[in-house]
C-alpha atoms as a PDB file:
ATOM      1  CA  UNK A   1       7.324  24.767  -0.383  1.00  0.00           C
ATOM      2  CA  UNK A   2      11.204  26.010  -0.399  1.00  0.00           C
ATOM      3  CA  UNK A   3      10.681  24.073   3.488  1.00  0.00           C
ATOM      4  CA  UNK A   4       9.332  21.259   2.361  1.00  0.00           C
ATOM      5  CA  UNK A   5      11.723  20.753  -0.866  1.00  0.00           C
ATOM      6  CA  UNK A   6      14.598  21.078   1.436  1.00  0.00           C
ATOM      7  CA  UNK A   7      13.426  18.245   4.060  1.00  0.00           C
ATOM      8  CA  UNK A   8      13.233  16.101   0.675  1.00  0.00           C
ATOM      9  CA  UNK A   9      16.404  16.812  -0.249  1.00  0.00           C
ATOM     10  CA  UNK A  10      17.848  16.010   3.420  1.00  0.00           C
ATOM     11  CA  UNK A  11      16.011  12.566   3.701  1.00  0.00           C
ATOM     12  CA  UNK A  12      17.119  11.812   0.199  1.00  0.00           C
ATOM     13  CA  UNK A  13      20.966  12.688   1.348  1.00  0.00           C
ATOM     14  CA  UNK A  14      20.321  10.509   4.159  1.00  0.00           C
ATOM     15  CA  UNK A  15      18.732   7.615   2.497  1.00  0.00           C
ATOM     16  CA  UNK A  16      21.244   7.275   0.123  1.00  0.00           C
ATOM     17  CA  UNK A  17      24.319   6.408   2.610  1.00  0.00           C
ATOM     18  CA  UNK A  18      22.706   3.259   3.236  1.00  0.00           C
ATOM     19  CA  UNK A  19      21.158   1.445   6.349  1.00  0.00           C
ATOM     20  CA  UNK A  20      25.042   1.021   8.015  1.00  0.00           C
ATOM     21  CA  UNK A  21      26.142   4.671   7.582  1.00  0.00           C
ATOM     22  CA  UNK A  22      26.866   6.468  11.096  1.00  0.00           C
ATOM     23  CA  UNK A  23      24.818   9.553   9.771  1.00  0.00           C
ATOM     24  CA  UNK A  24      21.760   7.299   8.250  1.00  0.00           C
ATOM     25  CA  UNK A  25      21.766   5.386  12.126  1.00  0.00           C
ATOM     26  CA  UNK A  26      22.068   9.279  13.723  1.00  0.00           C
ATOM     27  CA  UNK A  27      19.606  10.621  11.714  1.00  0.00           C
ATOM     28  CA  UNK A  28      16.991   7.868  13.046  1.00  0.00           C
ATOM     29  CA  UNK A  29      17.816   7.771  16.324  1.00  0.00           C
ATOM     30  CA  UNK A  30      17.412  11.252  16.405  1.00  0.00           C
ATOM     31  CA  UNK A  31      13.906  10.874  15.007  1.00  0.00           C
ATOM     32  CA  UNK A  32      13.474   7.904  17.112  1.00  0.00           C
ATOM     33  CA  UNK A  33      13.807  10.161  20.462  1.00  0.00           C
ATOM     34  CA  UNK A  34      11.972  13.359  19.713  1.00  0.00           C
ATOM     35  CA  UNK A  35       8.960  10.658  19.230  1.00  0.00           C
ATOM     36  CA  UNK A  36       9.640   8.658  22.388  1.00  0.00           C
ATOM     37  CA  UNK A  37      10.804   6.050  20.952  1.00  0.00           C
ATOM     38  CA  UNK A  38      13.660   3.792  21.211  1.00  0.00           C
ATOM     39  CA  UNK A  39      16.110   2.211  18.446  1.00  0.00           C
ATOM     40  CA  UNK A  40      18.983  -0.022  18.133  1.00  0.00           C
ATOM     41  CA  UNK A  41      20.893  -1.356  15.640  1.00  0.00           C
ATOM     42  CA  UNK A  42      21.640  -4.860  15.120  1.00  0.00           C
ATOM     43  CA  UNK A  43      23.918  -6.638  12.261  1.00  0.00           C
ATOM     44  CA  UNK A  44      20.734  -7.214   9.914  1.00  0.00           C
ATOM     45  CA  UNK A  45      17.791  -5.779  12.074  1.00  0.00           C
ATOM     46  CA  UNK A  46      16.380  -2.554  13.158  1.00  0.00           C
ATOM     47  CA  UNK A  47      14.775  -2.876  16.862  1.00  0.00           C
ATOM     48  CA  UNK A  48      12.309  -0.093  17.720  1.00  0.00           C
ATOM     49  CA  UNK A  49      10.696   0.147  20.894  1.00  0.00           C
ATOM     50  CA  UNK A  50       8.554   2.103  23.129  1.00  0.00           C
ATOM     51  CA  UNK A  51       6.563   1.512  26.298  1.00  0.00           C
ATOM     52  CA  UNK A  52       6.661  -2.320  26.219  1.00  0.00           C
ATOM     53  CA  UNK A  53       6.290  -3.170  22.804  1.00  0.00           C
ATOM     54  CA  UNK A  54       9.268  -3.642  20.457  1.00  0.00           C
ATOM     55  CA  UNK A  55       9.046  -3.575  16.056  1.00  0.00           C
ATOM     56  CA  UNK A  56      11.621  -5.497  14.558  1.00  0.00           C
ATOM     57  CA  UNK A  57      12.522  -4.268  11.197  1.00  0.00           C
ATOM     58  CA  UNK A  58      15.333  -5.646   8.404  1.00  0.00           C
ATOM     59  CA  UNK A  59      18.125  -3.337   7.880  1.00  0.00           C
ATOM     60  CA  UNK A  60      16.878  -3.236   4.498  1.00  0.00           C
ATOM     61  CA  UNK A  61      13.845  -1.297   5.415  1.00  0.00           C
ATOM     62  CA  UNK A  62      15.546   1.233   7.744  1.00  0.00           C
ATOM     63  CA  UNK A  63      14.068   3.871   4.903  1.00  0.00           C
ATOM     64  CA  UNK A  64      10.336   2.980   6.528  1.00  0.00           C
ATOM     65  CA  UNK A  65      11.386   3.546  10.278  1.00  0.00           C
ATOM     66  CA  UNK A  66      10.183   6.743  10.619  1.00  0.00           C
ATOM     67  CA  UNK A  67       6.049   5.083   8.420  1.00  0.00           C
ATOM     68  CA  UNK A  68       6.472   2.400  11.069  1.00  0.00           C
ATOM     69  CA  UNK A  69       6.886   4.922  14.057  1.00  0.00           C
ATOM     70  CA  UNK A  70       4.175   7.033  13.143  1.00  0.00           C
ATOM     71  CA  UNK A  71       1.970   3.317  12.802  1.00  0.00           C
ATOM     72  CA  UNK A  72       3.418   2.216  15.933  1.00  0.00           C
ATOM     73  CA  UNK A  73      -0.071   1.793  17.370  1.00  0.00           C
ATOM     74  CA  UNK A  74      -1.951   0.790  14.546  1.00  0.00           C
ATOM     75  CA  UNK A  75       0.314  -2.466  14.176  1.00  0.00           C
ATOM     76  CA  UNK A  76       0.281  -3.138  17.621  1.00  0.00           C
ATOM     77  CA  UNK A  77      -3.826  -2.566  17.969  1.00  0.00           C
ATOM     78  CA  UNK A  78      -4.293  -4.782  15.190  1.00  0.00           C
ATOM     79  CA  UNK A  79      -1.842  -7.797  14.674  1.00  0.00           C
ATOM     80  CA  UNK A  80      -1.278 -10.344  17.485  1.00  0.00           C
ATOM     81  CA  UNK A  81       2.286 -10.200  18.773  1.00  0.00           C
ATOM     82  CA  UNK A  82       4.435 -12.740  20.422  1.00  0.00           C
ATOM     83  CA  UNK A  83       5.252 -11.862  23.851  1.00  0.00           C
ATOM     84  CA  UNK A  84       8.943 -11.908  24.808  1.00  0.00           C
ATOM     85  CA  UNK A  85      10.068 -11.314  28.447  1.00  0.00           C
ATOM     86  CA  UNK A  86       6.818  -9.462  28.906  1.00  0.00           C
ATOM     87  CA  UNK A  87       7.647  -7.647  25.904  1.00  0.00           C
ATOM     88  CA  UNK A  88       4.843  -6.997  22.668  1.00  0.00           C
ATOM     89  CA  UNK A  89       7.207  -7.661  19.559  1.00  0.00           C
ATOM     90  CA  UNK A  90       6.067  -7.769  15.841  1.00  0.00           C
ATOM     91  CA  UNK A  91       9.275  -9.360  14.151  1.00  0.00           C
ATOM     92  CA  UNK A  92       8.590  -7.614   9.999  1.00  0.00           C
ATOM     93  CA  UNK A  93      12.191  -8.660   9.544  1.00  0.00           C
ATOM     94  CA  UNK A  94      11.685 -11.977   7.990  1.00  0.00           C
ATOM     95  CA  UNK A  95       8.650 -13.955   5.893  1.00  0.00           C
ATOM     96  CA  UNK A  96       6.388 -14.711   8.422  1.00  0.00           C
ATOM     97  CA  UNK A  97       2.749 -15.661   9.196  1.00  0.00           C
ATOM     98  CA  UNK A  98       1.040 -12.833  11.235  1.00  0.00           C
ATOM     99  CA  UNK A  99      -2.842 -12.652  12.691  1.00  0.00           C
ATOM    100  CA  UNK A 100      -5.058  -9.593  12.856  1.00  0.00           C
ATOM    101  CA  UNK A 101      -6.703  -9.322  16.069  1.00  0.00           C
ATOM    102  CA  UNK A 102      -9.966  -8.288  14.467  1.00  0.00           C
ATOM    103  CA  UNK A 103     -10.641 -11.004  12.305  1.00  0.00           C
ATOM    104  CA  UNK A 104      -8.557 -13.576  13.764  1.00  0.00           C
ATOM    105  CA  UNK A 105      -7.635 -14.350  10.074  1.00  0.00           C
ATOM    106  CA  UNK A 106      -4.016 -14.540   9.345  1.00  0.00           C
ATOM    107  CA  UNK A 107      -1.411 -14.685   6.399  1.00  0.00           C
ATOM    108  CA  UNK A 108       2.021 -14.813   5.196  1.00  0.00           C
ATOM    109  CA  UNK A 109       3.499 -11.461   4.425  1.00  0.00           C
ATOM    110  CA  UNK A 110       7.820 -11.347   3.004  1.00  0.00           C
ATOM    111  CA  UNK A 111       7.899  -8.869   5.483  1.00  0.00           C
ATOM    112  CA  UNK A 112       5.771  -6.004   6.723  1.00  0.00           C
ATOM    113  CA  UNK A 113       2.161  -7.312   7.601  1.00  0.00           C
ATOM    114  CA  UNK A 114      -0.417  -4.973   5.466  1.00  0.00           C
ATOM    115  CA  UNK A 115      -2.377  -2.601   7.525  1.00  0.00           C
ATOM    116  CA  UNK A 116      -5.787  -3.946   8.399  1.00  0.00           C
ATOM    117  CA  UNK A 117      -7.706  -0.935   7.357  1.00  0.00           C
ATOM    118  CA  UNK A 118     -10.627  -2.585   5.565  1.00  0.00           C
ATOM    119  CA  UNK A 119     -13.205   0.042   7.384  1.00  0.00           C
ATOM    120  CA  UNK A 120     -11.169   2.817   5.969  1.00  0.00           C
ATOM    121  CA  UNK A 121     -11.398   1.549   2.141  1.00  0.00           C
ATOM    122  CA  UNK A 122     -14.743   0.341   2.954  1.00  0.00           C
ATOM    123  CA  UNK A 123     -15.643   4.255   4.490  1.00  0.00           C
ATOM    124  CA  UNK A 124     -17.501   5.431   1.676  1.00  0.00           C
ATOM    125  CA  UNK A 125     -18.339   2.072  -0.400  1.00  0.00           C
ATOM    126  CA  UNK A 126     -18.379  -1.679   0.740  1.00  0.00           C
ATOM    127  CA  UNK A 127     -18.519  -4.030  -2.191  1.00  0.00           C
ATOM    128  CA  UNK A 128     -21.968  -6.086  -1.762  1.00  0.00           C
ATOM    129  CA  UNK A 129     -22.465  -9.469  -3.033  1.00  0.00           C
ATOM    130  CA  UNK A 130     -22.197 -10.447  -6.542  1.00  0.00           C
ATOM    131  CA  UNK A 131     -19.613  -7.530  -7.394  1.00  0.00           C
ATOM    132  CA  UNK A 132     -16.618  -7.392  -9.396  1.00  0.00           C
ATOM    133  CA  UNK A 133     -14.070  -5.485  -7.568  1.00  0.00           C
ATOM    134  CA  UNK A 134     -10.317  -4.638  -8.356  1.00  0.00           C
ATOM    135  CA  UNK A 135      -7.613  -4.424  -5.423  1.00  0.00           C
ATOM    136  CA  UNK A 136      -4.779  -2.948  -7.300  1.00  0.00           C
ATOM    137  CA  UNK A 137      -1.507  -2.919  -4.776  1.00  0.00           C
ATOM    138  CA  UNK A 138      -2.882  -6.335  -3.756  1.00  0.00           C
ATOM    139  CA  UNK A 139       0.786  -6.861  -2.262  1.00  0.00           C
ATOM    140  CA  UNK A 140       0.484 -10.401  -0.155  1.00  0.00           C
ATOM    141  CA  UNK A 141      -3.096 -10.415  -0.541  1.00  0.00           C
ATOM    142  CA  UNK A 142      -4.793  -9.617   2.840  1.00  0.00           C
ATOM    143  CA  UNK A 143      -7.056  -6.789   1.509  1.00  0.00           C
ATOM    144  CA  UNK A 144      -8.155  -9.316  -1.021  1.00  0.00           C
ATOM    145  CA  UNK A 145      -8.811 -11.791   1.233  1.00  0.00           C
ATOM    146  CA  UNK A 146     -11.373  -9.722   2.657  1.00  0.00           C
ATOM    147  CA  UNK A 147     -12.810  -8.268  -0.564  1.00  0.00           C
ATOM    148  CA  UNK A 148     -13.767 -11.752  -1.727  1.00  0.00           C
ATOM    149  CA  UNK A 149     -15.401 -12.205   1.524  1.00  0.00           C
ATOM    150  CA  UNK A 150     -17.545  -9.261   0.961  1.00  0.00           C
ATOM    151  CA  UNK A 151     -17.967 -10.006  -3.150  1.00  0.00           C
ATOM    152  CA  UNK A 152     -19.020 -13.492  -2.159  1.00  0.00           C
ATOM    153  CA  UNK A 153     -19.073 -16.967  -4.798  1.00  0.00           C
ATOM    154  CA  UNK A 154     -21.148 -14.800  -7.631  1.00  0.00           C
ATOM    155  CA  UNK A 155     -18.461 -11.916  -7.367  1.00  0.00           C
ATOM    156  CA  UNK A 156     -15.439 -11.962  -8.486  1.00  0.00           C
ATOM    157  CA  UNK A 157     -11.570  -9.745  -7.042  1.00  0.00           C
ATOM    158  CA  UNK A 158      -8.863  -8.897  -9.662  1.00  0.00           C
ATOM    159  CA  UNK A 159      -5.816  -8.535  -7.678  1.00  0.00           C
ATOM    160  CA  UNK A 160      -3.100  -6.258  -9.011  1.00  0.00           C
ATOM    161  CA  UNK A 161       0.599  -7.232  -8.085  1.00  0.00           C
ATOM    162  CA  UNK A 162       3.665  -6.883 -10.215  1.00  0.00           C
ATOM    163  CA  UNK A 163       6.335  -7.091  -7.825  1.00  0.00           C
ATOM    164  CA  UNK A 164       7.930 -10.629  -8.147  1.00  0.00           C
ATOM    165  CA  UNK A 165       8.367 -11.430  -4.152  1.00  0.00           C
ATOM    166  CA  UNK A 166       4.897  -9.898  -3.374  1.00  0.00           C
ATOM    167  CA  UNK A 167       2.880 -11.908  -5.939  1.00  0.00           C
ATOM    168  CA  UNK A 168       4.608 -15.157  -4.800  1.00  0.00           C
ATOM    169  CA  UNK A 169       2.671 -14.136  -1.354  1.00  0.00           C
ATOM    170  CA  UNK A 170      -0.141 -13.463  -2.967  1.00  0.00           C
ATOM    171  CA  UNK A 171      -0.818 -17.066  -4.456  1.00  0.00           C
ATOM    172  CA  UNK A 172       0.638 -18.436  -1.393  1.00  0.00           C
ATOM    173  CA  UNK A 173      -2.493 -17.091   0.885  1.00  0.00           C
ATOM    174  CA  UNK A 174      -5.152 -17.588  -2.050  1.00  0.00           C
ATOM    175  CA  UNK A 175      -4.167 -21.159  -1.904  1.00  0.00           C
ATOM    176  CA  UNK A 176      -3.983 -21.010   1.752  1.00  0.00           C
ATOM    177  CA  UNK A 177      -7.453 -19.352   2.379  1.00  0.00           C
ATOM    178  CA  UNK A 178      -8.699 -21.163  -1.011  1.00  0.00           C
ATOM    179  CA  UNK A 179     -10.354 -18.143  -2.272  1.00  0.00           C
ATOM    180  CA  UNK A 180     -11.920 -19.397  -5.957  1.00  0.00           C
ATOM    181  CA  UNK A 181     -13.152 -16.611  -6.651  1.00  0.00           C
ATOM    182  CA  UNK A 182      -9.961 -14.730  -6.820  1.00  0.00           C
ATOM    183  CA  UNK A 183      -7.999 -13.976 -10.416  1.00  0.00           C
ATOM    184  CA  UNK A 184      -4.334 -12.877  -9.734  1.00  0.00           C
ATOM    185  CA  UNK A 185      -2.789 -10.395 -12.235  1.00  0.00           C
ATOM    186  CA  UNK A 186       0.903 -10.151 -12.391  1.00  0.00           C
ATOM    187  CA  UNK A 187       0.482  -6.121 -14.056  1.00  0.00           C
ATOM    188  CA  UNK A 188       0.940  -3.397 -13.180  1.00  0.00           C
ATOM    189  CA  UNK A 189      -2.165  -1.134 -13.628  1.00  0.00           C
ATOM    190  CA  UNK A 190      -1.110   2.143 -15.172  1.00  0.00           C
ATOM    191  CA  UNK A 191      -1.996   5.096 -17.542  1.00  0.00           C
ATOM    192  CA  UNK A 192      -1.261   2.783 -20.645  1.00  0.00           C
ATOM    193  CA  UNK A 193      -0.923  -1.017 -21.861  1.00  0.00           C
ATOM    194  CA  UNK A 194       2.703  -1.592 -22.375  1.00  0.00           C
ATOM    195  CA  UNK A 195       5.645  -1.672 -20.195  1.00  0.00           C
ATOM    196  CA  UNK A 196       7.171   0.412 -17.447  1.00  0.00           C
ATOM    197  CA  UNK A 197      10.247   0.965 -15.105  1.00  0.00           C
ATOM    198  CA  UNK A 198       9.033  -0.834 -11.667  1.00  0.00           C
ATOM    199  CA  UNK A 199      11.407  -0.253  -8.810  1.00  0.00           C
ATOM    200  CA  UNK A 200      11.032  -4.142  -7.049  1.00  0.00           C
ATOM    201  CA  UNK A 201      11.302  -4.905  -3.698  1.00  0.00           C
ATOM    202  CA  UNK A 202       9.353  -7.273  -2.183  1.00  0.00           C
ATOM    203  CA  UNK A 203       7.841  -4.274  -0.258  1.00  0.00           C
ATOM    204  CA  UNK A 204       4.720  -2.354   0.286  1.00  0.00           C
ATOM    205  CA  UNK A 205       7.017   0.308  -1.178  1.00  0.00           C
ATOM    206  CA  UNK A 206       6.890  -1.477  -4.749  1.00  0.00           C
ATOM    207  CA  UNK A 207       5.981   0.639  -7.315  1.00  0.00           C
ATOM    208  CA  UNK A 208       6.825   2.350 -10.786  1.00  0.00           C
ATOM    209  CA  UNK A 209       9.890   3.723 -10.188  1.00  0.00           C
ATOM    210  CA  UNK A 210       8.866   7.361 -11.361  1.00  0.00           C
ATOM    211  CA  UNK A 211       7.196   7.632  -8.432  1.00  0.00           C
ATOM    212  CA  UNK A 212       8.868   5.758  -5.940  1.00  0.00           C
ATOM    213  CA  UNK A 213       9.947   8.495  -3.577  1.00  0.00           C
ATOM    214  CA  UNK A 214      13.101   6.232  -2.280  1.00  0.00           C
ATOM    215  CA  UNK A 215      15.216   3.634  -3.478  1.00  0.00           C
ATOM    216  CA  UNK A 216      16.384   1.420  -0.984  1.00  0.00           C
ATOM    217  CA  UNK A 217      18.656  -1.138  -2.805  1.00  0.00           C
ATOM    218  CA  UNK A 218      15.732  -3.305  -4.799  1.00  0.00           C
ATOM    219  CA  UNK A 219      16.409  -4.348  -8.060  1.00  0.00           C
ATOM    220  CA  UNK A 220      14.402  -1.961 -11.131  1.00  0.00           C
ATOM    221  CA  UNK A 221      13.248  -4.206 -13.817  1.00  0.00           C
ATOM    222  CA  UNK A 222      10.361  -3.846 -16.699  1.00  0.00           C
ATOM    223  CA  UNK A 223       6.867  -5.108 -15.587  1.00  0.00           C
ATOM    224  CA  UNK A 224       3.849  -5.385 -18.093  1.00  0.00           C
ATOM    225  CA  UNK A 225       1.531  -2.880 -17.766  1.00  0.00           C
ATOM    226  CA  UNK A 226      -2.393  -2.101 -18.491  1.00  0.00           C
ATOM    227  CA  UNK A 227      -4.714   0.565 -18.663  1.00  0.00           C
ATOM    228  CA  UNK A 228      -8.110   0.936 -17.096  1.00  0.00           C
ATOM    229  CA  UNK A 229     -10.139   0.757 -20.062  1.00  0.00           C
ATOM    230  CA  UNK A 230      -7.746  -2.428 -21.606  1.00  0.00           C
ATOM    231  CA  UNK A 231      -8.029  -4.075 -18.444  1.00  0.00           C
ATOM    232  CA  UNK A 232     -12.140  -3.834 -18.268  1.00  0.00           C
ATOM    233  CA  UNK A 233     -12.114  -4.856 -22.228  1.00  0.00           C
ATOM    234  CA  UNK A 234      -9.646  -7.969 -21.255  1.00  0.00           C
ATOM    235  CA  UNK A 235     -12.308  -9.129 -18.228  1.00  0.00           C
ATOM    236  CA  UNK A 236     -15.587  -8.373 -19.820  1.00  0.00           C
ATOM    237  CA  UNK A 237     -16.758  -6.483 -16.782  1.00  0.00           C
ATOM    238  CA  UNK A 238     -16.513  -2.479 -15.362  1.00  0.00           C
ATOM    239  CA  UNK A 239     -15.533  -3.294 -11.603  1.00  0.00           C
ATOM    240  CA  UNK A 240     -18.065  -1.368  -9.189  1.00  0.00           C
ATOM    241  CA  UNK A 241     -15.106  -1.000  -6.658  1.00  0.00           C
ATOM    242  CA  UNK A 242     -11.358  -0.213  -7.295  1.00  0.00           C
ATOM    243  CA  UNK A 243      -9.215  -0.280  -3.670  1.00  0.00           C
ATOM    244  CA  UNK A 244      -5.796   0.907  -4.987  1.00  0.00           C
ATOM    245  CA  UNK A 245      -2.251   1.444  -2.795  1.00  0.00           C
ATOM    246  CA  UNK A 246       0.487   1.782  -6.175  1.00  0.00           C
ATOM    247  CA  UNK A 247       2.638   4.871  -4.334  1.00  0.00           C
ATOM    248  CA  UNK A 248       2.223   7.698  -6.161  1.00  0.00           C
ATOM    249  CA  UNK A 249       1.101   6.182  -9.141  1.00  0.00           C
ATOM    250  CA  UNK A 250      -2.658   6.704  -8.981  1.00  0.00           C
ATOM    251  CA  UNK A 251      -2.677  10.265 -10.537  1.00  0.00           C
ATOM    252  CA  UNK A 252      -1.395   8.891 -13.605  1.00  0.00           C
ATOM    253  CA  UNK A 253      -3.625   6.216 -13.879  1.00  0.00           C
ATOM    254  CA  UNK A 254      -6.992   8.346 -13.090  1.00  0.00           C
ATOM    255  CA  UNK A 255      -5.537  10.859 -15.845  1.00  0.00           C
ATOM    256  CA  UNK A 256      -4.949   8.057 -18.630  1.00  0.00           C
ATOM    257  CA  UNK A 257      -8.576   6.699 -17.092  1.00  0.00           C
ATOM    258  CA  UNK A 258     -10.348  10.274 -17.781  1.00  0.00           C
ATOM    259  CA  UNK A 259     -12.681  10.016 -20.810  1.00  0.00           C
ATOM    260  CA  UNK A 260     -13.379   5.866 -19.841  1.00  0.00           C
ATOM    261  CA  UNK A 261     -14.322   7.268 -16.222  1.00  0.00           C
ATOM    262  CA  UNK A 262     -16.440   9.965 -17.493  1.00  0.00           C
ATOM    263  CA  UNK A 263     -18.618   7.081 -19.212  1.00  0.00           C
ATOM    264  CA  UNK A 264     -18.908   4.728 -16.367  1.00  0.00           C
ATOM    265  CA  UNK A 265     -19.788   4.473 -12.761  1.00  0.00           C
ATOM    266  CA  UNK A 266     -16.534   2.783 -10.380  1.00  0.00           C
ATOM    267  CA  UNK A 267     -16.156   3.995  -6.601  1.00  0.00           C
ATOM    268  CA  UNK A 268     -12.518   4.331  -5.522  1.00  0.00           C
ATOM    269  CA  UNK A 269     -10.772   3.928  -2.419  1.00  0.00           C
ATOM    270  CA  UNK A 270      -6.728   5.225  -2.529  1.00  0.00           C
ATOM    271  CA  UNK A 271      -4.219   5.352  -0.488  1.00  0.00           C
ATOM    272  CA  UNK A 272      -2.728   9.012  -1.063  1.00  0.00           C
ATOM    273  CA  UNK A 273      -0.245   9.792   1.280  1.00  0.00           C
ATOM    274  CA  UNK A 274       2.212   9.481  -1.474  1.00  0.00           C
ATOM    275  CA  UNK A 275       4.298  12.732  -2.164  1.00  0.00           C
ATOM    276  CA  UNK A 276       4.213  13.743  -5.673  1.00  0.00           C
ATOM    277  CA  UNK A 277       5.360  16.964  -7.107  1.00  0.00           C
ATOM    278  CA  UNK A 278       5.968  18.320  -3.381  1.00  0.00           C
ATOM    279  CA  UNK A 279       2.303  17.433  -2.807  1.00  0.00           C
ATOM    280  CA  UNK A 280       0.099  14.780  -1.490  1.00  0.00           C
ATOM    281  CA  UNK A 281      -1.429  12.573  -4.474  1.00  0.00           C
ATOM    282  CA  UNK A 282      -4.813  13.969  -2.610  1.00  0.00           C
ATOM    283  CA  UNK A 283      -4.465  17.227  -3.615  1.00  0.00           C
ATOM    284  CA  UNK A 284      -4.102  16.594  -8.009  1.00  0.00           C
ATOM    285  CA  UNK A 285      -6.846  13.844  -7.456  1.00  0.00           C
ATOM    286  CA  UNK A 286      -9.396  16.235  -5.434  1.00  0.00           C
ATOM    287  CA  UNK A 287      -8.562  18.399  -8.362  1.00  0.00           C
ATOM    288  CA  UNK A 288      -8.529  15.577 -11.376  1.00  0.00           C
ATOM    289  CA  UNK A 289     -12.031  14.191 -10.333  1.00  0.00           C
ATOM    290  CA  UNK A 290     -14.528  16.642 -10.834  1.00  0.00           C
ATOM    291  CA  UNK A 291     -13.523  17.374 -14.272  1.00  0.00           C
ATOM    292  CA  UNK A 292     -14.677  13.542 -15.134  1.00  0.00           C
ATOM    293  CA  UNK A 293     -17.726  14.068 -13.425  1.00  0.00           C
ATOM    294  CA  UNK A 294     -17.028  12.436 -10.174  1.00  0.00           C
ATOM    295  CA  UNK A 295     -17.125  13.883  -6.643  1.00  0.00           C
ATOM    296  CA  UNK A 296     -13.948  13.080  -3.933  1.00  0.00           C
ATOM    297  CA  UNK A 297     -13.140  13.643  -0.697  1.00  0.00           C
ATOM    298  CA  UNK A 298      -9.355  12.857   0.846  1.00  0.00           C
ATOM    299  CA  UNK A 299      -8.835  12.975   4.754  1.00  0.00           C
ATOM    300  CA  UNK A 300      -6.336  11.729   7.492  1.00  0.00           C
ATOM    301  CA  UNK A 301      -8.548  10.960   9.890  1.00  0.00           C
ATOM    302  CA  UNK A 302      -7.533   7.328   9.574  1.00  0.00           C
ATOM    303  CA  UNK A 303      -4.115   8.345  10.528  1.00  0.00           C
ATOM    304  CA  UNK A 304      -2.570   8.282   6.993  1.00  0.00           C
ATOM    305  CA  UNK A 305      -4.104  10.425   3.622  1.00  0.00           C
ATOM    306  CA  UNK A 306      -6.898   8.903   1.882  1.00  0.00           C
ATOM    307  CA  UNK A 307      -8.965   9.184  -0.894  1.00  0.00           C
ATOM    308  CA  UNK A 308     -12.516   8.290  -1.606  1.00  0.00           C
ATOM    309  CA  UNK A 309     -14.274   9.066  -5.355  1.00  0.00           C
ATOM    310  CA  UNK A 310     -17.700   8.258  -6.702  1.00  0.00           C
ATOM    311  CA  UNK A 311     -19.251   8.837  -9.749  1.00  0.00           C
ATOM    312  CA  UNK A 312     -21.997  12.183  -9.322  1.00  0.00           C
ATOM    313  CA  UNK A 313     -25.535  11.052  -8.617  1.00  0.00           C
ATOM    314  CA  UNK A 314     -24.101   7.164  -7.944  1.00  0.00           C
ATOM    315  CA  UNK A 315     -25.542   5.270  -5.770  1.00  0.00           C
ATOM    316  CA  UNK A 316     -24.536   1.697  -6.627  1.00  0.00           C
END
């Protein structure tokens, strides 16, 4: 723990000199070559490369070098680059339109493409026709894309996005893909209705700022908020599915979501590798669910911590 608080500390130290500090460009390049990689620094961009392929980063988002490293092959396995000089590059510096390889189905992102990890949130649950499903952290909108895919013309997707930039995105590729049976909500799900703190940066970083690990020069502002149970009483419908990415955020919201949880049947797919209280959100969340009478299971065998949750004895 003492370890682990002091890494914190340093990364904190280092994050806050800024993208164009000598030690903040040390400190990565350091990282970058103890993990074979590559770096260089350019007046607004980030280039990070290793064995023919090349990531191409804003300045701005020098904080997630280190994510993008240890995604290096994810990003590169599932989004088409352009090939320049018979290099692989993936240019996240800039708005761009970027395709998965999978699905051959592509969309804007403001910057970094979304992971295309639809098998992971669909490990333990995929949403069948006809359901109402909630992607909260619907960022540019690819993992809704493919939830209203799944839900089909008689389901319906509620997709979560309070960050200004990111929610611009998001209507951009609903119009794009014309996905009608898509409702946008610019909230912020959270333990209450109201208003919170949300550190805004046109990121997949975005969050409440209490538990937004680093902040990287966006711009904090107050974002409209809404509980579980306020939410489900403002749709008319209990969602069967709930996908959810809000960094760190999620504990709070199960917690505020307890006794309305305990009453009703949802199956949950989180993203968890989100430190809070020196921990991964796994850990409180492994420990928060079966005392609402729902069994969980986290792993990071997907390459990043996740969480899965199901009511006991559901089989919906």
């Amino acid at each position: 723990m003492l370890f682990s608080q002091l890494t914190r500390r340093v990364k904190q130290y280092v994050v806050k000199r800024g993208p164009s500090s000598p030690i903040t460009r040390g400190a990565l390049t350091l990282h970058a070559r103890s993990h074979g990689f590559h770096i260089d620094f350019a007046e607004n961009t980030i280039h990070v490369s290793k064995e023919g392929r090349k990531l191409v980063l804003n300045k701005t988002q020098y904080v997630q070098v280190p994510l993008m490293m240890n995604c290096y092959a994810l990003y590169f396995d599932r989004i088409v680059p352009k090939i320049e000089n018979g290099i692989e590059v993936l240019d996240f510096s800039r708005p761009a339109f970027h395709t998965y390889k999978r699905s051959g189905v592509g969309f804007m992102f403001p910057n970094l493409a979304e992971d295309d990890v639809m098998d992971v949130y669909t490990h333990d649950y995929e949403p069948r026709l006809g359901d109402i499903v909630w992607d909260v952290g619907a960022h540019a909108g690819a993992t809704t894309y493919f939830l209203s895919k799944m839900v089909g013309p008689t389901g319906r997707v509620y997709a979560f996005e309070p960050d200004e930039a990111n929610f611009s995105y998001l209507l951009k590729n609903i119009e794009h893909h014309k996905l009608s049976n898509v409702i946008p909500v610019k909230k912020a799900l959270a333990r209450k209705t109201g208003y919170e703190t949300f550190y805004m940066d046109g990121t997949m970083a975005a969050g409440i700022q209490e538990y937004v690990t680093y902040l990287q020069g966006g711009e904090s502002v107050q974002v409209e908020t809404i509980s579980m149970a306020d939410a489900c009483t403002d749709f008319g419908s209990v969602p069967a599915y709930v996908k959810m990415d809000i960094e760190g955020a999620e504990i709070s919201v199960i917690e505020g979501s307890a006794s309305f949880l305990a009453q009703h049947a949802v199956h949950f797919a989180i993203e968890t590798a989100h430190i809070v209280n020196g921990e991964y959100t796994s850990k409180a969340l492994d420990r928060l669910f079966p005392h609402i009478g729902y069994v969980s299971q986290s792993s990071e065998r997907f390459n990043m911590m996740f969480t899965w949750a199901r009511k006991n004895g559901s089989t919906r």
